[in-house]
Protein backbone atom coordinates (compact mmCIF):
# COMPACT_ATOMS: atom_id res chain seq x y z
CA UNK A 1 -7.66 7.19 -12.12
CA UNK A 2 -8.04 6.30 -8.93
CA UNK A 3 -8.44 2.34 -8.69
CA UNK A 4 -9.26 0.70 -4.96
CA UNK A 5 -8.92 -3.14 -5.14
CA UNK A 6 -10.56 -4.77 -2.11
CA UNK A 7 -8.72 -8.43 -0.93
CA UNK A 8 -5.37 -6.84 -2.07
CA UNK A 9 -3.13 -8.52 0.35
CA UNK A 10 -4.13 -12.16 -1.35
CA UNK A 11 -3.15 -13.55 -4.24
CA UNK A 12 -4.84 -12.22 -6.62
CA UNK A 13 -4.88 -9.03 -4.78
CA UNK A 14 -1.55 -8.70 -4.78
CA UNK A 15 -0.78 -9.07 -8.34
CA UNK A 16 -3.32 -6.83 -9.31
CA UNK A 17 -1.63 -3.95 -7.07
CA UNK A 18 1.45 -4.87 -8.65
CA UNK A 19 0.00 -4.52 -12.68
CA UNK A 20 -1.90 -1.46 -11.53
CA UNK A 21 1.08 0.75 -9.98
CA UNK A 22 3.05 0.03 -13.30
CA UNK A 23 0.17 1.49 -15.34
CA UNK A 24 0.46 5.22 -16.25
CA UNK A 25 -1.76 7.44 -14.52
CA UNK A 26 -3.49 5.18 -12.07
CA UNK A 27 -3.32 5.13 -8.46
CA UNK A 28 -3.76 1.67 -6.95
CA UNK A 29 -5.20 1.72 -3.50
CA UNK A 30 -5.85 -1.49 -1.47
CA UNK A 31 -8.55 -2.59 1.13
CA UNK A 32 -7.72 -5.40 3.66
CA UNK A 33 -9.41 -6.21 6.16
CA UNK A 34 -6.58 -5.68 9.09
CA UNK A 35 -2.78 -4.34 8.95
CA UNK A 36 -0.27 -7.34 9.15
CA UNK A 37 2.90 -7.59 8.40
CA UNK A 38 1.87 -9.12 4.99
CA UNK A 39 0.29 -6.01 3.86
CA UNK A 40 3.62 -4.10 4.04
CA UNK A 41 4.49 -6.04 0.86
CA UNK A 42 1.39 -4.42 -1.19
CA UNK A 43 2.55 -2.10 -4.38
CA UNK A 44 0.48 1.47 -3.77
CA UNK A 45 -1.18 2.79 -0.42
CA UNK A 46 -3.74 0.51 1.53
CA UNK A 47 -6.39 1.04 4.16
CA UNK A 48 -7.89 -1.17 6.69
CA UNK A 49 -11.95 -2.21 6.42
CA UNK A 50 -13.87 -4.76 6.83
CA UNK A 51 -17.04 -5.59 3.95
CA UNK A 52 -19.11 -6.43 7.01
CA UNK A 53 -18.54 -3.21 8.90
CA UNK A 54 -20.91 -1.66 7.10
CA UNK A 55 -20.10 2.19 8.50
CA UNK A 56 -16.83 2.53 8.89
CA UNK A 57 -16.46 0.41 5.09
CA UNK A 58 -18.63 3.27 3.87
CA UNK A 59 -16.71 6.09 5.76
CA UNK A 60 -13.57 4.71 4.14
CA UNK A 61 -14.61 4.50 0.74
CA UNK A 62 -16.22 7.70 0.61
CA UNK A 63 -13.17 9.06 1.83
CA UNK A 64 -11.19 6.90 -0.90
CA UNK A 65 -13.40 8.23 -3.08
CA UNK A 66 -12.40 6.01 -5.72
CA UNK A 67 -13.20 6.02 -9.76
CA UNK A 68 -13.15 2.62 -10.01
CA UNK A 69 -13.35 -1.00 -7.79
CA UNK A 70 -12.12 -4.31 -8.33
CA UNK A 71 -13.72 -6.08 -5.56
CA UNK A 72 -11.40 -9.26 -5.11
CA UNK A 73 -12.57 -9.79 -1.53
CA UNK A 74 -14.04 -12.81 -0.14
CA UNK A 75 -14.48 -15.76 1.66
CA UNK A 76 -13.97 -19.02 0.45
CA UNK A 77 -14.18 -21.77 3.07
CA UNK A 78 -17.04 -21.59 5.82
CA UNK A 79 -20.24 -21.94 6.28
CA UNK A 80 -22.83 -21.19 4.42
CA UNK A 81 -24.60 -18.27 6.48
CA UNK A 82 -20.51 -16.72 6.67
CA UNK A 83 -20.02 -17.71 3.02
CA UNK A 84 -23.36 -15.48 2.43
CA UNK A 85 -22.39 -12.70 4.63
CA UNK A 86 -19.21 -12.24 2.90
CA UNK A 87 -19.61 -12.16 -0.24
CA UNK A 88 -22.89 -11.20 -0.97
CA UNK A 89 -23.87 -9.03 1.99
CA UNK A 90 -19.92 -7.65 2.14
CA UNK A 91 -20.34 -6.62 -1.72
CA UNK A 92 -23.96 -4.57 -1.12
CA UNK A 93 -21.72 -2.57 1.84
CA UNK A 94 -19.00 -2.14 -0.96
CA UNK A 95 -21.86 -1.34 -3.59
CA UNK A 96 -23.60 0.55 -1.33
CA UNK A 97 -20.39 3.13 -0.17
CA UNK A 98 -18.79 3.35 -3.31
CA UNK A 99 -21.92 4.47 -4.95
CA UNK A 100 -22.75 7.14 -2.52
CA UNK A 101 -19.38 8.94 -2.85
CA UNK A 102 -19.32 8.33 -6.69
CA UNK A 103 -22.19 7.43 -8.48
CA UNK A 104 -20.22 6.98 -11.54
CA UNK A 105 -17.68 4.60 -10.35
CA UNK A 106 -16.77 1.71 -12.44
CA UNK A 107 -17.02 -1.66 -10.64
CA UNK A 108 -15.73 -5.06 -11.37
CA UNK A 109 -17.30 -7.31 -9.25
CA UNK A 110 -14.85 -10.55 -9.02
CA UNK A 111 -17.03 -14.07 -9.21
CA UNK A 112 -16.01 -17.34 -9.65
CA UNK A 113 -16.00 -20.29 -12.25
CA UNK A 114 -18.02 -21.76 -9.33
CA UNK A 115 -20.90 -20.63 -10.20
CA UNK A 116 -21.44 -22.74 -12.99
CA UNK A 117 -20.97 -26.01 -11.20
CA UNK A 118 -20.68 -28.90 -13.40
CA UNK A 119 -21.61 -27.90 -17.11
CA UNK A 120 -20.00 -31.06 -19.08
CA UNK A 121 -16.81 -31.39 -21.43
CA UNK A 122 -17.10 -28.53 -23.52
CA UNK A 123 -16.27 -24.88 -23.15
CA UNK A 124 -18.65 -23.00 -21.18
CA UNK A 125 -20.36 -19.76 -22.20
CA UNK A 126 -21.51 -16.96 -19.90
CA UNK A 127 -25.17 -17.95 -21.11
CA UNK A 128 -24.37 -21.28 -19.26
CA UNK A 129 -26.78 -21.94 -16.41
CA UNK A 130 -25.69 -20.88 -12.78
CA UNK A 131 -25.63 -24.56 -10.91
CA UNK A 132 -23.42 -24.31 -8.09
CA UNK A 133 -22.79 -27.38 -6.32
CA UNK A 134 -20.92 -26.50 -3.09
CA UNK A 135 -21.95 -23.69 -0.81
CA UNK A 136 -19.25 -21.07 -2.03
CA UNK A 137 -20.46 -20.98 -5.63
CA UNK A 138 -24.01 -20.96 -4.26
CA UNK A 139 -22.59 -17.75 -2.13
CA UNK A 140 -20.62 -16.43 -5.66
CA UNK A 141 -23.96 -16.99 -7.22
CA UNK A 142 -25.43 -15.05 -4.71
CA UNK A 143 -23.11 -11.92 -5.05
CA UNK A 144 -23.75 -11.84 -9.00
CA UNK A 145 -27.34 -11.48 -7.93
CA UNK A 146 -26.65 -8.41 -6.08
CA UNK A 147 -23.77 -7.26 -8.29
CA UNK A 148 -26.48 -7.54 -11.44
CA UNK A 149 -29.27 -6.15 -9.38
CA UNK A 150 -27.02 -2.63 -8.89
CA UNK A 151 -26.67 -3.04 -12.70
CA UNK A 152 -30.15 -2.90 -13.39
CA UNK A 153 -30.70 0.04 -10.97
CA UNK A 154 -28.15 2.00 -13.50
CA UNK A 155 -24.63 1.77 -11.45
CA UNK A 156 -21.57 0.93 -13.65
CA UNK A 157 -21.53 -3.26 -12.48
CA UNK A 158 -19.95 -5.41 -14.40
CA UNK A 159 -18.95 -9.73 -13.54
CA UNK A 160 -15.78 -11.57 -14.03
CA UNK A 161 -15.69 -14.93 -13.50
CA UNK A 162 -12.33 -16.29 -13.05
CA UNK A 163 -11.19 -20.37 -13.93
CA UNK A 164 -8.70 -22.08 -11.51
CA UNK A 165 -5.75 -20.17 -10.87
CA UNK A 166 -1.94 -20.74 -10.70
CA UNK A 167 1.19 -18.46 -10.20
CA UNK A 168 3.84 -18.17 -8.40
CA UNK A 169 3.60 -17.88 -4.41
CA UNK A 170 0.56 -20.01 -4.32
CA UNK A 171 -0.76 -21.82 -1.30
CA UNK A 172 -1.54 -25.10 -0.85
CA UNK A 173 -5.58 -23.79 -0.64
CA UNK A 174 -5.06 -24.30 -4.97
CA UNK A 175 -4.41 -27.57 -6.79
CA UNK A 176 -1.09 -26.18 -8.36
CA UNK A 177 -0.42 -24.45 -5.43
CA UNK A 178 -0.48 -28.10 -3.25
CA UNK A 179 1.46 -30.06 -5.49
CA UNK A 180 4.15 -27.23 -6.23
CA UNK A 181 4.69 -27.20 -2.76
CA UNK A 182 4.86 -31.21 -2.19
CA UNK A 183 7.23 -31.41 -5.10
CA UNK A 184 9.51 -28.86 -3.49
CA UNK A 185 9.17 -31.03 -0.08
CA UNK A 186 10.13 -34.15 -1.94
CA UNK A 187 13.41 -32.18 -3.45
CA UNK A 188 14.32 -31.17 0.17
CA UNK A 189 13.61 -34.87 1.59
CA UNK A 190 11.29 -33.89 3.79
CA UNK A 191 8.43 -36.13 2.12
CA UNK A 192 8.69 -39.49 0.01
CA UNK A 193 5.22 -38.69 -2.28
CA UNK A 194 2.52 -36.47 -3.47
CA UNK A 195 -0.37 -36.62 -1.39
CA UNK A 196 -3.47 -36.09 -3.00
CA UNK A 197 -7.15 -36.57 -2.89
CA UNK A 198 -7.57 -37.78 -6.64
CA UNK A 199 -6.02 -37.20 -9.96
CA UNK A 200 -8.80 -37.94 -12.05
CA UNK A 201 -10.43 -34.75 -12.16
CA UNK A 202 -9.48 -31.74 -14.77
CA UNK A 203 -9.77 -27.65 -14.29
CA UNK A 204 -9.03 -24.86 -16.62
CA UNK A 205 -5.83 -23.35 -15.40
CA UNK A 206 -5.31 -19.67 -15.87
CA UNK A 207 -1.93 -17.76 -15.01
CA UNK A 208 -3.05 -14.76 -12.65
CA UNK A 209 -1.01 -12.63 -14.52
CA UNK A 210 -3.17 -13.39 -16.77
CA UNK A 211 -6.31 -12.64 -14.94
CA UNK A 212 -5.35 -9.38 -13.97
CA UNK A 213 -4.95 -8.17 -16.93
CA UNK A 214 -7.84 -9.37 -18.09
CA UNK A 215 -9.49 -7.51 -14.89
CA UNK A 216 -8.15 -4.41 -16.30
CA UNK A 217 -8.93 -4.83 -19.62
CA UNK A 218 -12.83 -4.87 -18.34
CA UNK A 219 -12.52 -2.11 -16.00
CA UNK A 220 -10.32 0.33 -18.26
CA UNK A 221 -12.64 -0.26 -21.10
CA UNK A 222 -13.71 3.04 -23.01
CA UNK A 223 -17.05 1.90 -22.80
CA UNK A 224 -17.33 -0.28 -19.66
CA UNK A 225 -21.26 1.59 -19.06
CA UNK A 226 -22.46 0.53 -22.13
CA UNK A 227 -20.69 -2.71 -23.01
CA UNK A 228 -19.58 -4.36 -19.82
CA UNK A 229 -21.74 -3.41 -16.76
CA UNK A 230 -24.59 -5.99 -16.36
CA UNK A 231 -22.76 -8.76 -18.22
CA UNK A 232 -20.21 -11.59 -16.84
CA UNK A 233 -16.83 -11.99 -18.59
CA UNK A 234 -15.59 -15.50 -18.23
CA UNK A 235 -11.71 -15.24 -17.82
CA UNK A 236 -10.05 -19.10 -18.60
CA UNK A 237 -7.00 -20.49 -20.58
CA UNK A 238 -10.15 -22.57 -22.64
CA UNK A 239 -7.99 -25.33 -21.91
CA UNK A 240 -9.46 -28.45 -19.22
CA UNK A 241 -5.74 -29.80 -17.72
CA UNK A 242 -5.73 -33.55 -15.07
CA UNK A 243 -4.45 -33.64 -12.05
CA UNK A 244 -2.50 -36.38 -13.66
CA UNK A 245 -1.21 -33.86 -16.59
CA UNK A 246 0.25 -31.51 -14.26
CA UNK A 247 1.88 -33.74 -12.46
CA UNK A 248 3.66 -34.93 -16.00
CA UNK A 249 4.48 -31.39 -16.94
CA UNK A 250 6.40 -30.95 -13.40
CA UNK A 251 7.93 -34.21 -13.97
CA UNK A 252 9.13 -32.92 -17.64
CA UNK A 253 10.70 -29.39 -16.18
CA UNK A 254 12.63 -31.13 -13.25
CA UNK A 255 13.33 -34.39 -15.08
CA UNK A 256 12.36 -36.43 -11.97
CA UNK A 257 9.33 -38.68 -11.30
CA UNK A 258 7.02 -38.04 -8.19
CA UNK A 259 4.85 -41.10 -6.65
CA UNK A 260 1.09 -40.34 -5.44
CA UNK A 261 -0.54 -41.64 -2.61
CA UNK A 262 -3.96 -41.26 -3.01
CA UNK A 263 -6.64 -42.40 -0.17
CA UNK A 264 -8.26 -45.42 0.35
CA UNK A 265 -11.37 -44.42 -1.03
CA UNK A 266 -11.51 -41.67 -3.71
CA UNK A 267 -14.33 -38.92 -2.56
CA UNK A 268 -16.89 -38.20 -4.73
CA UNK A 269 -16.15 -35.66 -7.50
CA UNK A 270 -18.78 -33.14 -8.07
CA UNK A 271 -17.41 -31.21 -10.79
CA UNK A 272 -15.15 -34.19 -12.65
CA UNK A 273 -14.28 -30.96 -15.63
CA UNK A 274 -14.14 -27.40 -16.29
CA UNK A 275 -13.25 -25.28 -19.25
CA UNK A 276 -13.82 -21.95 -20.09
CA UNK A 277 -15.46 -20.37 -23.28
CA UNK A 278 -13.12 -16.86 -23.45
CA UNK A 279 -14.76 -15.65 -26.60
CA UNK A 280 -17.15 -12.79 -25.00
CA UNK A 281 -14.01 -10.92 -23.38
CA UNK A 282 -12.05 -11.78 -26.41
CA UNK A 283 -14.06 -10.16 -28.62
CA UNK A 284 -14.63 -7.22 -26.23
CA UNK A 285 -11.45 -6.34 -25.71
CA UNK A 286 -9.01 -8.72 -27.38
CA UNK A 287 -7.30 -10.02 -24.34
CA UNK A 288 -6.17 -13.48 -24.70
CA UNK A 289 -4.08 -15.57 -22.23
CA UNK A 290 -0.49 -15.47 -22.64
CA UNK A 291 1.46 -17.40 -20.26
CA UNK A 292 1.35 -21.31 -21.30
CA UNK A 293 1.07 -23.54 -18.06
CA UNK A 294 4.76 -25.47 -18.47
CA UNK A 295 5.85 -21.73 -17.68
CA UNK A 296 3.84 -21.02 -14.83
CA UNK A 297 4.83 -24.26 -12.93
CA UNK A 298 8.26 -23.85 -13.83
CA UNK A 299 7.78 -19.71 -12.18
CA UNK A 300 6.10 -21.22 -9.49
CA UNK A 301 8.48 -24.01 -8.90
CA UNK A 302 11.26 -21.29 -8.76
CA UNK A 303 9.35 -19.17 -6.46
CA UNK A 304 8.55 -22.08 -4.07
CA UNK A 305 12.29 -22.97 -4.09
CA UNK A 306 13.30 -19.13 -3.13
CA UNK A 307 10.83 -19.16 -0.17
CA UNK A 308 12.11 -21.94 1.35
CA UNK A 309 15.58 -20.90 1.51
């Protein structure tokens, strides 16, 4: 099977070239949107396109000619007429190529917990209204419409819509990512505190090794027509963890204590909680997070410490 996975020089994109290259008989091939040196580091082939270049995307995908997308691709900081471009217009051009050089291709169509905005303290189900409160879950929102529409129309769509992630190598762009790297800063001297916007708010936190398998458990699904396309898979430890917490559980691996220095005056928080209802994939196709989050801030704690060598 020949698998393309657009965004595959980011985070998640990485990992999921690295999981699908060790799976037998698949192919990984990765889109980015320019050669850099970073893409040198990507497990499988790439090419180069970008989702707004609407013909040469489409001349590269029919050439791909791929059985299957996971379309990780995407902009998460700009405005909101960018923010729509990218990832609702970008996905159509994907839709749009992938479909005319294979009809029957299986797509995953990666979303965001964004989408839901805030939904209260308990677990939230894919039946959970869409109320987006920034302008990138308005865009995500946006590129489920089109994703779902595709569905409708017959193609092979199907949703995932990720929780906050954490692994090792992320940047300072994620909440675990930030104070990882501050923690690391304070071990080398270089800063005396964590500096953070608030510590009052809580987010599910997933492991992306995690997610990607849970990608591939969708996608790989003997019966991802039928069961999967036209639905949303919510993909979550089911788990809501404090700024506060996380900061603890460092403290506990590395037995020291790390002062915050918060602002002035605390911004607003729009979305105070978030926690993920898993059961829909669970029941689908029995994937289940694995990796508890003491080990993935201790993984990411060692990777931060290698990269700064």
């Amino acid at each position: 099977m020949r698998v393309l996975v657009t965004g595959a020089a980011g985070f998640t994109g990485f990992r999921m070239m690295e999981f699908l290259a060790a799976q037998d008989g698949v192919t990984p091939v990765g889109v980015v949107r320019r050669r850099t040196p970073e893409t040198e580091r990507i497990h499988g082939s790439f090419a180069a396109a970008d989702l707004l270049a609407r013909d040469s995307l489409h001349a590269a995908v029919m050439e791909l000619c791929p059985d299957a997308i996971i379309h990780l691709a995407g902009l998460t900081h700009g405005t909101p007429d960018a923010l729509h471009a990218t990832n609702a217009t970008g996905t159509k051009n994907l839709l749009d190529a992938a479909l005319a050089g294979n009809p029957g291709c299986r797509i995953l169509v990666v979303s965001s917990s964004a989408v839901y905005g805030y939904a209260g303290d308990l677990p939230i189900p894919e039946t959970a209204p869409l109320r987006p409160v920034a302008d990138y879950g308005r865009s995500k929102a946006d590129q489920e419409s089109v994703a779902f529409e595709y569905a409708r129309d017959g193609a092979a769509v199907a949703v995932a819509r990720p929780f906050n992630l954490a692994g090792p190598g992320q940047t300072d762009a994620f909440v675990c990512g930030r104070i990882v790297n501050q923690v690391i800063a304070i071990e080398r001297k270089e800063r005396d505190a964590l500096d953070l916007r608030e510590i009052s708010s809580s987010r599910d936190l997933v492991d992306v090794r995690d997610v990607v398998r849970g990608y591939w458990a969708l996608l790989s699904h003997p019966e991802f027509s039928g069961r999967c396309s036209g639905q949303a898979f919510n993909l979550g430890s089911g788990n809501a963890y404090g700024v506060s917490a996380i900061i603890g559980r460092i403290e506990e691996i590395t037995g020291a204590q790390y002062p915050v220095r918060l602002p002035e005056t605390t911004p607003p928080i729009a979305v105070p909680t978030q926690r993920s209802d898993n059961s829909r994939i669970m029941a689908l196709t029995g994937w289940r997070p694995a990796i508890p989050l003491a080990e993935t801030l201790r993984d990411m704690l060692d990777a931060a410490r290698k990269n700064r060598k």
